[in-house]
PDB file of N, CA and C in Angstrom:
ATOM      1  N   UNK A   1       7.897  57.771  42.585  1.00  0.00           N
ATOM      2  CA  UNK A   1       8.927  58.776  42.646  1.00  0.00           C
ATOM      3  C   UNK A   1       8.371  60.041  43.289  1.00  0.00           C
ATOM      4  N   UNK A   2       9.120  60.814  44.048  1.00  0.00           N
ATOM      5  CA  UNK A   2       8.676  61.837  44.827  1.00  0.00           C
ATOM      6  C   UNK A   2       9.034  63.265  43.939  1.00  0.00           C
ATOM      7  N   UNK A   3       8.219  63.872  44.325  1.00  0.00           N
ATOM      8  CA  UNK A   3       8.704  65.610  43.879  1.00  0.00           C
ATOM      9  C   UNK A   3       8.969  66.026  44.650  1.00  0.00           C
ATOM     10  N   UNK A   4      10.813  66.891  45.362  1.00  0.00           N
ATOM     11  CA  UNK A   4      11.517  67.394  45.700  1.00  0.00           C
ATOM     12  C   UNK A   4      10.892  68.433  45.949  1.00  0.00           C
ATOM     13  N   UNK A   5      10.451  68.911  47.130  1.00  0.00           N
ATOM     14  CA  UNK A   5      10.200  70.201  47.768  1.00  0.00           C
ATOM     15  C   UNK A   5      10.680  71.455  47.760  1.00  0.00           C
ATOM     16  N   UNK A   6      10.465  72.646  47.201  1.00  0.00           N
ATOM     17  CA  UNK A   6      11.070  73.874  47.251  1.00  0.00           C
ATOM     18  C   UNK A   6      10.287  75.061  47.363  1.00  0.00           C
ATOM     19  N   UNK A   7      10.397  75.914  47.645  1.00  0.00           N
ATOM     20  CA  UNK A   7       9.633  77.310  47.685  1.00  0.00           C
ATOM     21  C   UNK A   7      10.908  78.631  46.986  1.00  0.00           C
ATOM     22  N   UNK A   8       9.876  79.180  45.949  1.00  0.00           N
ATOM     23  CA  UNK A   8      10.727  80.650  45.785  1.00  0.00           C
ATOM     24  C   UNK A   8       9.545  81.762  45.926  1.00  0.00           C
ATOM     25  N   UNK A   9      10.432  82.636  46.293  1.00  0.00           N
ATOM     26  CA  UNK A   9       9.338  84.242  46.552  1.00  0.00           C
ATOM     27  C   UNK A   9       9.846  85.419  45.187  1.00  0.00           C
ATOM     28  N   UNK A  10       8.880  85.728  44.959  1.00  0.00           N
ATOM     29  CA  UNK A  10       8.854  87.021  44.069  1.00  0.00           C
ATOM     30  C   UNK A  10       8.441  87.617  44.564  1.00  0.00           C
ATOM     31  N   UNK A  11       8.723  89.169  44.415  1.00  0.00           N
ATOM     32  CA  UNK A  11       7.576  90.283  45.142  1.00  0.00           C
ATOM     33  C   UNK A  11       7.346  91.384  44.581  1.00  0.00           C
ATOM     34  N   UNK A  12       5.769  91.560  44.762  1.00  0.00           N
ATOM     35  CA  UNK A  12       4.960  92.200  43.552  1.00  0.00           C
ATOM     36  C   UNK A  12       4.786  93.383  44.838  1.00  0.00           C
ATOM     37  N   UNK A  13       4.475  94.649  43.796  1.00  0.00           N
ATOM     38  CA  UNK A  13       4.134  95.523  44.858  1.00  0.00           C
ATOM     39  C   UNK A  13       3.363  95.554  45.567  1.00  0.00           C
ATOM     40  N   UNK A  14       1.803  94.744  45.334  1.00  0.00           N
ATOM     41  CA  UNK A  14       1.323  94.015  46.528  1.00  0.00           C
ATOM     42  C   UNK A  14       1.871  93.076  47.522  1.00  0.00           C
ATOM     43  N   UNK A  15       2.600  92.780  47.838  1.00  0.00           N
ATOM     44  CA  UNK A  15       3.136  92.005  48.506  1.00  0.00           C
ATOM     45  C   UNK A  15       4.035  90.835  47.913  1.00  0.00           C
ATOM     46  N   UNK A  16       4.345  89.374  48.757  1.00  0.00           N
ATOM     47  CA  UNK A  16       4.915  88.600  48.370  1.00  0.00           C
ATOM     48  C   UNK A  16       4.358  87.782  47.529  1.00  0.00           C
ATOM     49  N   UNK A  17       5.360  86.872  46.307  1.00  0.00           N
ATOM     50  CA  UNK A  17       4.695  85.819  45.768  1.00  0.00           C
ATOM     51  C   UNK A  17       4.941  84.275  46.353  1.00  0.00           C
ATOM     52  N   UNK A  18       4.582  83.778  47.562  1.00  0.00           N
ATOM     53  CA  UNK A  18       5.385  82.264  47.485  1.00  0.00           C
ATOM     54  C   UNK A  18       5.058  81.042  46.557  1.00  0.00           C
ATOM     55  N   UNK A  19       6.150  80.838  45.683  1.00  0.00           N
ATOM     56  CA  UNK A  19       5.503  79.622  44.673  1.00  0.00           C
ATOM     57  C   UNK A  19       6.063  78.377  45.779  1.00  0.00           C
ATOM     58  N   UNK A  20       5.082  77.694  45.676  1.00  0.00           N
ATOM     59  CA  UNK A  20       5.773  76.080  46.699  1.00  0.00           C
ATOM     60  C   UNK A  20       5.423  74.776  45.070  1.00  0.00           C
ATOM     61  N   UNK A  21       6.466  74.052  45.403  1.00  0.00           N
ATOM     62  CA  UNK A  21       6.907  73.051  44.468  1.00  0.00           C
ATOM     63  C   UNK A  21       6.599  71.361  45.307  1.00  0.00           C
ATOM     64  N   UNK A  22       6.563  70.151  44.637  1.00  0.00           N
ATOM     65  CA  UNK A  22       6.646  69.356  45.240  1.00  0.00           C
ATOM     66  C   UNK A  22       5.621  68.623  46.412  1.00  0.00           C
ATOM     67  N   UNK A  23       6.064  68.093  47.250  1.00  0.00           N
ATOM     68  CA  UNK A  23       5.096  67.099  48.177  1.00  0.00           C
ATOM     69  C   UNK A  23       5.297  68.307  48.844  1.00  0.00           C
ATOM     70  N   UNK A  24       3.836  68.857  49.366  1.00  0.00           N
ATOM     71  CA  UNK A  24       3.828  69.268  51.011  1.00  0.00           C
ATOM     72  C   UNK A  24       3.002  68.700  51.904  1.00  0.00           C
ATOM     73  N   UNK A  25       3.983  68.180  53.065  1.00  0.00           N
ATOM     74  CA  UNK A  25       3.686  67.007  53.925  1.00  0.00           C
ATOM     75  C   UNK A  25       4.360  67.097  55.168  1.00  0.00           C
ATOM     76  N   UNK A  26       3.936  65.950  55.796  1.00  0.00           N
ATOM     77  CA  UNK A  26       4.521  66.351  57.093  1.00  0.00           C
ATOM     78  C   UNK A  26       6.071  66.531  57.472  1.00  0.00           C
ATOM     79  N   UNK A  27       6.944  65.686  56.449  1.00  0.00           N
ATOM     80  CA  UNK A  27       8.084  66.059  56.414  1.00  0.00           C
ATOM     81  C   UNK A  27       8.590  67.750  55.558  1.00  0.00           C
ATOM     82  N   UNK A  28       7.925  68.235  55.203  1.00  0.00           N
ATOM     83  CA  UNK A  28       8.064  69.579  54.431  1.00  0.00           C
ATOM     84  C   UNK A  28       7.280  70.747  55.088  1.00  0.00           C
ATOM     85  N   UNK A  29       6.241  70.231  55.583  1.00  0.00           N
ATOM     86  CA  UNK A  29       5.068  71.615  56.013  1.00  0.00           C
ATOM     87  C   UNK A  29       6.178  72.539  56.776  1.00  0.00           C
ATOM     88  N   UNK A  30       6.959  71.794  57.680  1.00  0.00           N
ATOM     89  CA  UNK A  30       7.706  72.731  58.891  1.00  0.00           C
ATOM     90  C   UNK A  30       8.157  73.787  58.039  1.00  0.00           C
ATOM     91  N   UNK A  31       9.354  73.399  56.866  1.00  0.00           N
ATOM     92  CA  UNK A  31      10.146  74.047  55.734  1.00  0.00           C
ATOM     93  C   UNK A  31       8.863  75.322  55.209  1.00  0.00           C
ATOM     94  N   UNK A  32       7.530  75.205  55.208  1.00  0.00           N
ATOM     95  CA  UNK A  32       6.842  75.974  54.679  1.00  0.00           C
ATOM     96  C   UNK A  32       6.168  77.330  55.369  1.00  0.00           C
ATOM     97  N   UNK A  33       6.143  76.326  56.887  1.00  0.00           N
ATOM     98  CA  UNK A  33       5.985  77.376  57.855  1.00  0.00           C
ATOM     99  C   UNK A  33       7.316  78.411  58.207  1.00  0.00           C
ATOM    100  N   UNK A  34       8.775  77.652  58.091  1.00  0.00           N
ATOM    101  CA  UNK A  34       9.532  78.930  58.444  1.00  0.00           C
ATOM    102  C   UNK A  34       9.665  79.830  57.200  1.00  0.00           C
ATOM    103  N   UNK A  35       9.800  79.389  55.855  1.00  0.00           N
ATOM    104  CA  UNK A  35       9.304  80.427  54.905  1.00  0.00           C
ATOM    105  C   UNK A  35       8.621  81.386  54.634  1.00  0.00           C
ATOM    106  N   UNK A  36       7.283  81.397  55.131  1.00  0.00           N
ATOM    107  CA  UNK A  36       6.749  81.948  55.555  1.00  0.00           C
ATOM    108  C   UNK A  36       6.616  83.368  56.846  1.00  0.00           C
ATOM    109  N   UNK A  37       7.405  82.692  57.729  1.00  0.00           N
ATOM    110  CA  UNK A  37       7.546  83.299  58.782  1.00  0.00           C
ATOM    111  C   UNK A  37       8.407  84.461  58.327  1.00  0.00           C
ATOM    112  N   UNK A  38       9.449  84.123  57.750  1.00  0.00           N
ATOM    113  CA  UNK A  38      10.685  85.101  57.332  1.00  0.00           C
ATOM    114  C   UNK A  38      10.073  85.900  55.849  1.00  0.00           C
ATOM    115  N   UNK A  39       8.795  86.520  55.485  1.00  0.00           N
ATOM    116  CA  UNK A  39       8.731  87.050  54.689  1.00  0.00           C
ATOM    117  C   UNK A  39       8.206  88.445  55.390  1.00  0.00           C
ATOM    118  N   UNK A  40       8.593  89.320  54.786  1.00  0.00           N
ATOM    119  CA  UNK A  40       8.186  90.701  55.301  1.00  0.00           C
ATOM    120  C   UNK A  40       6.721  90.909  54.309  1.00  0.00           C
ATOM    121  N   UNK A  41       5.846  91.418  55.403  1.00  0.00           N
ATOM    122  CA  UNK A  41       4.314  91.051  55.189  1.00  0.00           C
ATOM    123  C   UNK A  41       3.804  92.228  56.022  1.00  0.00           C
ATOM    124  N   UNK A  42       3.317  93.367  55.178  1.00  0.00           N
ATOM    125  CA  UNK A  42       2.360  94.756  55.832  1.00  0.00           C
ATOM    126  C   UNK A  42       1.206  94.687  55.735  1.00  0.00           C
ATOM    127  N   UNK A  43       0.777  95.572  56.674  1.00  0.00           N
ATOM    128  CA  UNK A  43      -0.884  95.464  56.294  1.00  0.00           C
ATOM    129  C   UNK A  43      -1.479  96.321  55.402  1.00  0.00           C
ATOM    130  N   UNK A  44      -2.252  96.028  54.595  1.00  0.00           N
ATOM    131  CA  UNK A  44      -2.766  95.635  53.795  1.00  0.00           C
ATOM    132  C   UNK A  44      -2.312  95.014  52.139  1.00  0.00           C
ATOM    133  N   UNK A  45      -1.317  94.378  52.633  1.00  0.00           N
ATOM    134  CA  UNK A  45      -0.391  93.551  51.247  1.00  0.00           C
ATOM    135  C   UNK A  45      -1.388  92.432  51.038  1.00  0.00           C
ATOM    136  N   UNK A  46      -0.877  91.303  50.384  1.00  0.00           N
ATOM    137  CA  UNK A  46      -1.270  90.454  49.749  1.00  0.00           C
ATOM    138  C   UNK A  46      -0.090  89.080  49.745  1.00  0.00           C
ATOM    139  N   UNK A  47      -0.424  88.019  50.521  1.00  0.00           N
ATOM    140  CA  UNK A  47       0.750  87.073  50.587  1.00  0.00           C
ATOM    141  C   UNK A  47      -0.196  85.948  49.685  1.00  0.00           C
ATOM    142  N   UNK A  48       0.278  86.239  48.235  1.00  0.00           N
ATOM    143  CA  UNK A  48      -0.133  85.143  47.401  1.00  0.00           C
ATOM    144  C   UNK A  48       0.934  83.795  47.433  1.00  0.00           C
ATOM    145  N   UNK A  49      -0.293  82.903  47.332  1.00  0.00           N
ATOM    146  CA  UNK A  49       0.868  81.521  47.510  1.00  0.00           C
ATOM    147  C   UNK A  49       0.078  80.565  46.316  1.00  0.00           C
ATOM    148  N   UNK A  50       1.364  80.188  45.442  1.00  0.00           N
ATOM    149  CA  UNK A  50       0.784  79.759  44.451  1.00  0.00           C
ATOM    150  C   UNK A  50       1.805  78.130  44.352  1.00  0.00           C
ATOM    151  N   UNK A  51       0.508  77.282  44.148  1.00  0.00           N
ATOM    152  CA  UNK A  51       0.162  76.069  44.526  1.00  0.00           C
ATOM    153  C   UNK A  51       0.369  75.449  43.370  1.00  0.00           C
ATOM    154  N   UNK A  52       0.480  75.426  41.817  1.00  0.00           N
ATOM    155  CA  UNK A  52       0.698  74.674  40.553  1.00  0.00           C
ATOM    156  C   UNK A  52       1.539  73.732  40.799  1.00  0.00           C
ATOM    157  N   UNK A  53       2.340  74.258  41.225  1.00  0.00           N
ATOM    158  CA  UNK A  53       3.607  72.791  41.734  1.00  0.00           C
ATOM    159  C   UNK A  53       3.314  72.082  42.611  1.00  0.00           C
ATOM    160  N   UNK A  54       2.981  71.528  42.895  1.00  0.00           N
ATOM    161  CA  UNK A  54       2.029  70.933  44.272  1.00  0.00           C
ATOM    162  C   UNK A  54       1.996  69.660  43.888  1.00  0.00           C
ATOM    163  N   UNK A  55       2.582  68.686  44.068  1.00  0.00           N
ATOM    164  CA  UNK A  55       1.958  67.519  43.653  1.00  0.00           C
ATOM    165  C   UNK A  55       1.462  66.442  44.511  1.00  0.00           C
ATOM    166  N   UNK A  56       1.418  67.065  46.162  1.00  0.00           N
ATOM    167  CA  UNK A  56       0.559  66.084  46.904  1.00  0.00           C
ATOM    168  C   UNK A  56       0.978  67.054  48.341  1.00  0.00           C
ATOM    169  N   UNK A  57      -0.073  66.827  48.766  1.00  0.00           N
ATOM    170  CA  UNK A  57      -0.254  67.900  50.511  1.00  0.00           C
ATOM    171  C   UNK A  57      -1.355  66.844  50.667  1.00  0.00           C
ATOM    172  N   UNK A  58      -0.477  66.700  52.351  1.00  0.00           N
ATOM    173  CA  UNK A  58      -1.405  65.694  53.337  1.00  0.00           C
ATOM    174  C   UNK A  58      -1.784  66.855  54.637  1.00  0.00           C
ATOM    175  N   UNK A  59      -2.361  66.428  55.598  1.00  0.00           N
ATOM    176  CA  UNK A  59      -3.168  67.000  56.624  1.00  0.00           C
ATOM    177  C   UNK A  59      -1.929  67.984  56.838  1.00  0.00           C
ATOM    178  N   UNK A  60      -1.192  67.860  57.146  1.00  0.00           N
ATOM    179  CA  UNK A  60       0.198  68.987  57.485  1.00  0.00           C
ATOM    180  C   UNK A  60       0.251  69.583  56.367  1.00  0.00           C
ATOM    181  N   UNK A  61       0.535  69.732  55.235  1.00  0.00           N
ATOM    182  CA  UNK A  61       0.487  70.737  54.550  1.00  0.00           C
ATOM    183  C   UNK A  61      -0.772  71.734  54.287  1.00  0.00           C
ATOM    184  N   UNK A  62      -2.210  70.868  54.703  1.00  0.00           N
ATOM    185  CA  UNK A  62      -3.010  71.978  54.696  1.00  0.00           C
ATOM    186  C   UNK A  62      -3.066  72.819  55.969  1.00  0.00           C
ATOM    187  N   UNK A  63      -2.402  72.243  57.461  1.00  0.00           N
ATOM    188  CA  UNK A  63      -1.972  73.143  58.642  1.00  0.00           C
ATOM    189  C   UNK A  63      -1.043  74.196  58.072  1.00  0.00           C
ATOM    190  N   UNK A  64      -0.058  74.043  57.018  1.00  0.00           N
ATOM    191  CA  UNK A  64       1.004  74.905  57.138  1.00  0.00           C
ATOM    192  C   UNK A  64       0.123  76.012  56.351  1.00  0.00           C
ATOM    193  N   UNK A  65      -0.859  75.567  55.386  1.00  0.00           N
ATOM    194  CA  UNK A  65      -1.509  77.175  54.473  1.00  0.00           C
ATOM    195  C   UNK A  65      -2.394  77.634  55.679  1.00  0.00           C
ATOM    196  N   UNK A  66      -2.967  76.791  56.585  1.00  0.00           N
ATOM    197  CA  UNK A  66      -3.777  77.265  57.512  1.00  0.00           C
ATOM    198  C   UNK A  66      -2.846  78.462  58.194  1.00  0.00           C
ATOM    199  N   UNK A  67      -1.640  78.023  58.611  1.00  0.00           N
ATOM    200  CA  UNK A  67      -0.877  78.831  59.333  1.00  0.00           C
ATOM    201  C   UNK A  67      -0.340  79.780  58.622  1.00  0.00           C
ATOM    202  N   UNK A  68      -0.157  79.974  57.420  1.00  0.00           N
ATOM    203  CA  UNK A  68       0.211  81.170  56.122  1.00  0.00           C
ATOM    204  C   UNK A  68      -0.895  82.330  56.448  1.00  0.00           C
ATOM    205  N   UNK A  69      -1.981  81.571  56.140  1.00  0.00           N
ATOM    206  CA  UNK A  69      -3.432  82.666  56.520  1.00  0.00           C
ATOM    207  C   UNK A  69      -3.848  83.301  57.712  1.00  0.00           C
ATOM    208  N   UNK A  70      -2.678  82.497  58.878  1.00  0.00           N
ATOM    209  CA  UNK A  70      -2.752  83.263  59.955  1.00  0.00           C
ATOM    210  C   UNK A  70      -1.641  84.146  59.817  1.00  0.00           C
ATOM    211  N   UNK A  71      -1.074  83.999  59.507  1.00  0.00           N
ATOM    212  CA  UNK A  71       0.236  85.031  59.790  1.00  0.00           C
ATOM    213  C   UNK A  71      -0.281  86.240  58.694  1.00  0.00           C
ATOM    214  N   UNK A  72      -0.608  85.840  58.016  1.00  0.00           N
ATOM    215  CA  UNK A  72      -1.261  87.188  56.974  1.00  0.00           C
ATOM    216  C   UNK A  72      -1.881  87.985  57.761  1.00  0.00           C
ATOM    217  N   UNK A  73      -3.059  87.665  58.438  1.00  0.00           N
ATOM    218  CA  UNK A  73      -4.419  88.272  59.092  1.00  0.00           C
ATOM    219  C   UNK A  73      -3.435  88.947  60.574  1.00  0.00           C
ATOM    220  N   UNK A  74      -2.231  87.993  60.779  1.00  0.00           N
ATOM    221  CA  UNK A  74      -1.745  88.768  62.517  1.00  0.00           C
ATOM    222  C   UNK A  74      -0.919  89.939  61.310  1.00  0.00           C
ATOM    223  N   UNK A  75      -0.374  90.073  60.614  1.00  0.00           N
ATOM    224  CA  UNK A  75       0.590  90.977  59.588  1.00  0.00           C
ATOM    225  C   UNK A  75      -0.691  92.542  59.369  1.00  0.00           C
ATOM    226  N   UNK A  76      -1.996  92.074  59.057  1.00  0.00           N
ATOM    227  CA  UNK A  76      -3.128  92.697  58.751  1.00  0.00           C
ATOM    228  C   UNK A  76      -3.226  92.734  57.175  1.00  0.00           C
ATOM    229  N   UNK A  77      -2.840  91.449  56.551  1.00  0.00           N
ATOM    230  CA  UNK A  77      -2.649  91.654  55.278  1.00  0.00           C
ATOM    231  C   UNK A  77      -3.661  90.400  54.910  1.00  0.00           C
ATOM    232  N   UNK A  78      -4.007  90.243  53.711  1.00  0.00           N
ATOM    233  CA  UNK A  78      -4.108  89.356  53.145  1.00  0.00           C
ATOM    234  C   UNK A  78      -3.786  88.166  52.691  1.00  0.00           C
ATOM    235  N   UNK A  79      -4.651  86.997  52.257  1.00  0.00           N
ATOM    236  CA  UNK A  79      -3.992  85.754  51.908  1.00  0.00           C
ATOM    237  C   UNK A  79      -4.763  85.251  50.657  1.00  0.00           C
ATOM    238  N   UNK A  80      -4.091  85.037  49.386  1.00  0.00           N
ATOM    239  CA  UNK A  80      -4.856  84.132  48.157  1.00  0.00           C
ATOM    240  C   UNK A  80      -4.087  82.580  47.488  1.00  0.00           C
ATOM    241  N   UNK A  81      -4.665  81.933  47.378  1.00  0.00           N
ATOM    242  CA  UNK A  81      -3.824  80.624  46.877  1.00  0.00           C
ATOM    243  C   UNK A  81      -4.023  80.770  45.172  1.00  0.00           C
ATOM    244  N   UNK A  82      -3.395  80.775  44.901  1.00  0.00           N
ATOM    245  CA  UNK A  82      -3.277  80.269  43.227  1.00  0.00           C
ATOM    246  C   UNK A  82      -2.996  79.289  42.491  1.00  0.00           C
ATOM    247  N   UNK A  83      -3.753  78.961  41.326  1.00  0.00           N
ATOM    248  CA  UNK A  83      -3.383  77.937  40.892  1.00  0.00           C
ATOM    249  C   UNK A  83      -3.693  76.310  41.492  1.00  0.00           C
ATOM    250  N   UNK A  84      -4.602  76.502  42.469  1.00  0.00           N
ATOM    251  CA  UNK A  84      -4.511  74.987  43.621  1.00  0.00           C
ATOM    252  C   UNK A  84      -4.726  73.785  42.557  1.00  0.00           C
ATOM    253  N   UNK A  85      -4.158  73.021  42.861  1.00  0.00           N
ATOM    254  CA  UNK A  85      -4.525  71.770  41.635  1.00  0.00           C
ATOM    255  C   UNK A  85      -5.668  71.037  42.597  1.00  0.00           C
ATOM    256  N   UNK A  86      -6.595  70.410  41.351  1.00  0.00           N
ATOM    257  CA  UNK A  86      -7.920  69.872  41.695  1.00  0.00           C
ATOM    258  C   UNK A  86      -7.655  69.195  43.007  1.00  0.00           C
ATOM    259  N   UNK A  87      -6.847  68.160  42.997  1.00  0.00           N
ATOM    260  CA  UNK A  87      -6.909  67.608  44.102  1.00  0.00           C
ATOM    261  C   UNK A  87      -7.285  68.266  45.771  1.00  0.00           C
ATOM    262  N   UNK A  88      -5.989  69.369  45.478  1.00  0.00           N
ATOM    263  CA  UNK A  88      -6.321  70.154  46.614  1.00  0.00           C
ATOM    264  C   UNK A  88      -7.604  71.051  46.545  1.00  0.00           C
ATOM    265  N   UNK A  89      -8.086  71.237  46.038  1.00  0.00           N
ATOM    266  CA  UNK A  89      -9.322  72.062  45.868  1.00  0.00           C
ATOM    267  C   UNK A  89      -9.991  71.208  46.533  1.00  0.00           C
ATOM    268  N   UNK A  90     -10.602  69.734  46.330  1.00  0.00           N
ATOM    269  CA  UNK A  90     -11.465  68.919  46.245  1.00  0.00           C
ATOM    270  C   UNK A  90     -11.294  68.698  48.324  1.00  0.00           C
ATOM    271  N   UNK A  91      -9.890  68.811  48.636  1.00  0.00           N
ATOM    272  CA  UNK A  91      -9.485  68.689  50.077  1.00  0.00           C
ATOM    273  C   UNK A  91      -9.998  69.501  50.821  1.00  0.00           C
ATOM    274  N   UNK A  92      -9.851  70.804  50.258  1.00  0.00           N
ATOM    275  CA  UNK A  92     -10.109  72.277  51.504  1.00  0.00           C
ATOM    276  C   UNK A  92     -11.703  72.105  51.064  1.00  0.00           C
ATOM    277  N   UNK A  93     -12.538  71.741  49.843  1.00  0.00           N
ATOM    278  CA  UNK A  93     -14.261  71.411  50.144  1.00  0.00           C
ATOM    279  C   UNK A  93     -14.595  70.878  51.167  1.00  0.00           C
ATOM    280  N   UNK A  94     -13.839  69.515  51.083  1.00  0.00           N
ATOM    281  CA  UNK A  94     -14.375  68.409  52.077  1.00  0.00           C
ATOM    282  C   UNK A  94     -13.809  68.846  53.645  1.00  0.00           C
ATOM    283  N   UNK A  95     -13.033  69.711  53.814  1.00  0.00           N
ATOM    284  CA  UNK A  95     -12.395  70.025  55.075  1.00  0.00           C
ATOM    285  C   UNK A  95     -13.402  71.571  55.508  1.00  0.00           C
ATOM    286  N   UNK A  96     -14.596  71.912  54.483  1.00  0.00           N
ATOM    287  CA  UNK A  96     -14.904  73.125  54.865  1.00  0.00           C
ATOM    288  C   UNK A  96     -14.017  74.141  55.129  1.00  0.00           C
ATOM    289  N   UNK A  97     -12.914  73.765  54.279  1.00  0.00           N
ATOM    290  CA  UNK A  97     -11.940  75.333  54.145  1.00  0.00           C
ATOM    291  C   UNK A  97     -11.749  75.685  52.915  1.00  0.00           C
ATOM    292  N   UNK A  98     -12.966  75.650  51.964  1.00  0.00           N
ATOM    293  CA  UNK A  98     -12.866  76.259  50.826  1.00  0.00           C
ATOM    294  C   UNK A  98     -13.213  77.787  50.796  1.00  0.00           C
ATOM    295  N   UNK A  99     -14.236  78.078  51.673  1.00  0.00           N
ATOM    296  CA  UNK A  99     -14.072  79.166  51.875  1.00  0.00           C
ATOM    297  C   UNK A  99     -13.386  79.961  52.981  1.00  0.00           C
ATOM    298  N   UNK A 100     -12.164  79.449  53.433  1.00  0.00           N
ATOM    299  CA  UNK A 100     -11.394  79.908  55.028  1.00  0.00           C
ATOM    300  C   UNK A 100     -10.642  80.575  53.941  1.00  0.00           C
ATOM    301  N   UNK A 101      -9.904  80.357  52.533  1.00  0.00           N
ATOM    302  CA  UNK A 101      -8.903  80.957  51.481  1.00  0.00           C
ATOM    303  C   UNK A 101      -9.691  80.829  49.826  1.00  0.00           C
ATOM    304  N   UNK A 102      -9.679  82.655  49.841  1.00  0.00           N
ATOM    305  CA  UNK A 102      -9.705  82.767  48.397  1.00  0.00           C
ATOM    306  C   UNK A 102      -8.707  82.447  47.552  1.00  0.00           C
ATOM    307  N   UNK A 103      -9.238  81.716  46.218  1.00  0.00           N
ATOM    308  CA  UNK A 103      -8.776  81.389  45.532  1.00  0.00           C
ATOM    309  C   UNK A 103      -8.901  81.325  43.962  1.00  0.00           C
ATOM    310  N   UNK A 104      -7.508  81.916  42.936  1.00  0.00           N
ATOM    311  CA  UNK A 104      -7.518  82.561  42.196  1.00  0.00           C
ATOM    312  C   UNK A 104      -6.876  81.515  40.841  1.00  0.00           C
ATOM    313  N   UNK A 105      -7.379  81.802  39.721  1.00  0.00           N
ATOM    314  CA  UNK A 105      -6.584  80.705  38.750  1.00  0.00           C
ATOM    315  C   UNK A 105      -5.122  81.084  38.453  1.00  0.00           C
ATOM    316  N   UNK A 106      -4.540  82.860  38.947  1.00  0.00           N
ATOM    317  CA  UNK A 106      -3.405  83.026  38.552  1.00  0.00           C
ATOM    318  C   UNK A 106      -3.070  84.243  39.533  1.00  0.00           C
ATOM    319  N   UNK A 107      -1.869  83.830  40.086  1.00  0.00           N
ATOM    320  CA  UNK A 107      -1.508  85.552  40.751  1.00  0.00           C
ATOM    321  C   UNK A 107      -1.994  86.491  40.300  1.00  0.00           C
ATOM    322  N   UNK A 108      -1.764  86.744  39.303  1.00  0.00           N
ATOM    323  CA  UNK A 108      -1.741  88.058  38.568  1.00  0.00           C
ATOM    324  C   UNK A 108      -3.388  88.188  38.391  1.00  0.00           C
ATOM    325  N   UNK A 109      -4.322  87.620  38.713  1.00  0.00           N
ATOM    326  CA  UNK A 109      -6.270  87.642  39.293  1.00  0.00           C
ATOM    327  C   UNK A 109      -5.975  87.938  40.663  1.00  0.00           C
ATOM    328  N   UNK A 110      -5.271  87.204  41.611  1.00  0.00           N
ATOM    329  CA  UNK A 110      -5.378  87.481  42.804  1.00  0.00           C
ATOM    330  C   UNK A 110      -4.845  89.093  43.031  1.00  0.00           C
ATOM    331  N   UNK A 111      -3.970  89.440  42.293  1.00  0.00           N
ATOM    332  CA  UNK A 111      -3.190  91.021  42.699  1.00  0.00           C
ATOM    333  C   UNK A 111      -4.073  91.784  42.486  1.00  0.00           C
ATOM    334  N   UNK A 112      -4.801  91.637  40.619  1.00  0.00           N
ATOM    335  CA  UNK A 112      -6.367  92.352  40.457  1.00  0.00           C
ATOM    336  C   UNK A 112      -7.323  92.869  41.084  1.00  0.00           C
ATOM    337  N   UNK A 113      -7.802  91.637  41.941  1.00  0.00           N
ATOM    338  CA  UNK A 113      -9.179  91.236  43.152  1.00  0.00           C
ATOM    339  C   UNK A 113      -8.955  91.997  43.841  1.00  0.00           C
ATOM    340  N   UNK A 114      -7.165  91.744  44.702  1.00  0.00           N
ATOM    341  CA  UNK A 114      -7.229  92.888  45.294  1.00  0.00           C
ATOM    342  C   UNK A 114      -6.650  94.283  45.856  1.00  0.00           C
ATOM    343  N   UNK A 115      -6.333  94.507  44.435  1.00  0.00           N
ATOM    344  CA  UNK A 115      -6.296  96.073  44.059  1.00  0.00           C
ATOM    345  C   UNK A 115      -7.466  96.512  44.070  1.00  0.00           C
TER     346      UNK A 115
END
């Protein structure tokens, strides 16, 4: 059975919160990249994206956070993932992009860090 894909934004006075839900994959990454795109993002904010709901990202979904972290850095803002479930953790090691995105056990560490 699949988990139904969704994203909602909260926004903290550091910046945005995107929570993403579900498979992100190659049929969804696109959905993640225009989300993304359409968030208003200053420099020096904070575009936390929090990952708990996550229940499977293939090579396209780690392009679409790749592409989150770019749009942060062209914005001049920041990027933190939260919450990544092991799996994905264990992905961005082996892909040597564990350290391309900091990563926090809870938004509310990532807003902390960086305040």
């Amino acid at each position: 059975m699949t988990s139904p894909f969704s994203t909602s934004t909260e926004v903290a006075d550091t910046g945005p919160i995107l929570t993403v839900r579900g498979e992100l994959d190659v049929a969804t990454a696109p959905r993640l990249r225009t989300e993304v795109g359409g968030l208003e993002l200053g420099a020096g904010q904070l575009l936390v994206v929090d990952l708990a709901g996550v229940t499977f990202c293939d090579s396209s979904g780690i392009s679409a956070l790749i592409a989150a972290r770019n749009a942060a850095e062209a914005a001049r803002a920041g990027v933190a993932l939260v919450a990544v479930p092991s799996r994905i953790t264990r992905t961005l090691g082996l892909t040597g992009l564990a350290d391309f995105f900091p990563t926090y056990d809870s938004a509310e560490d990532a807003i902390s860090a960086h305040r």
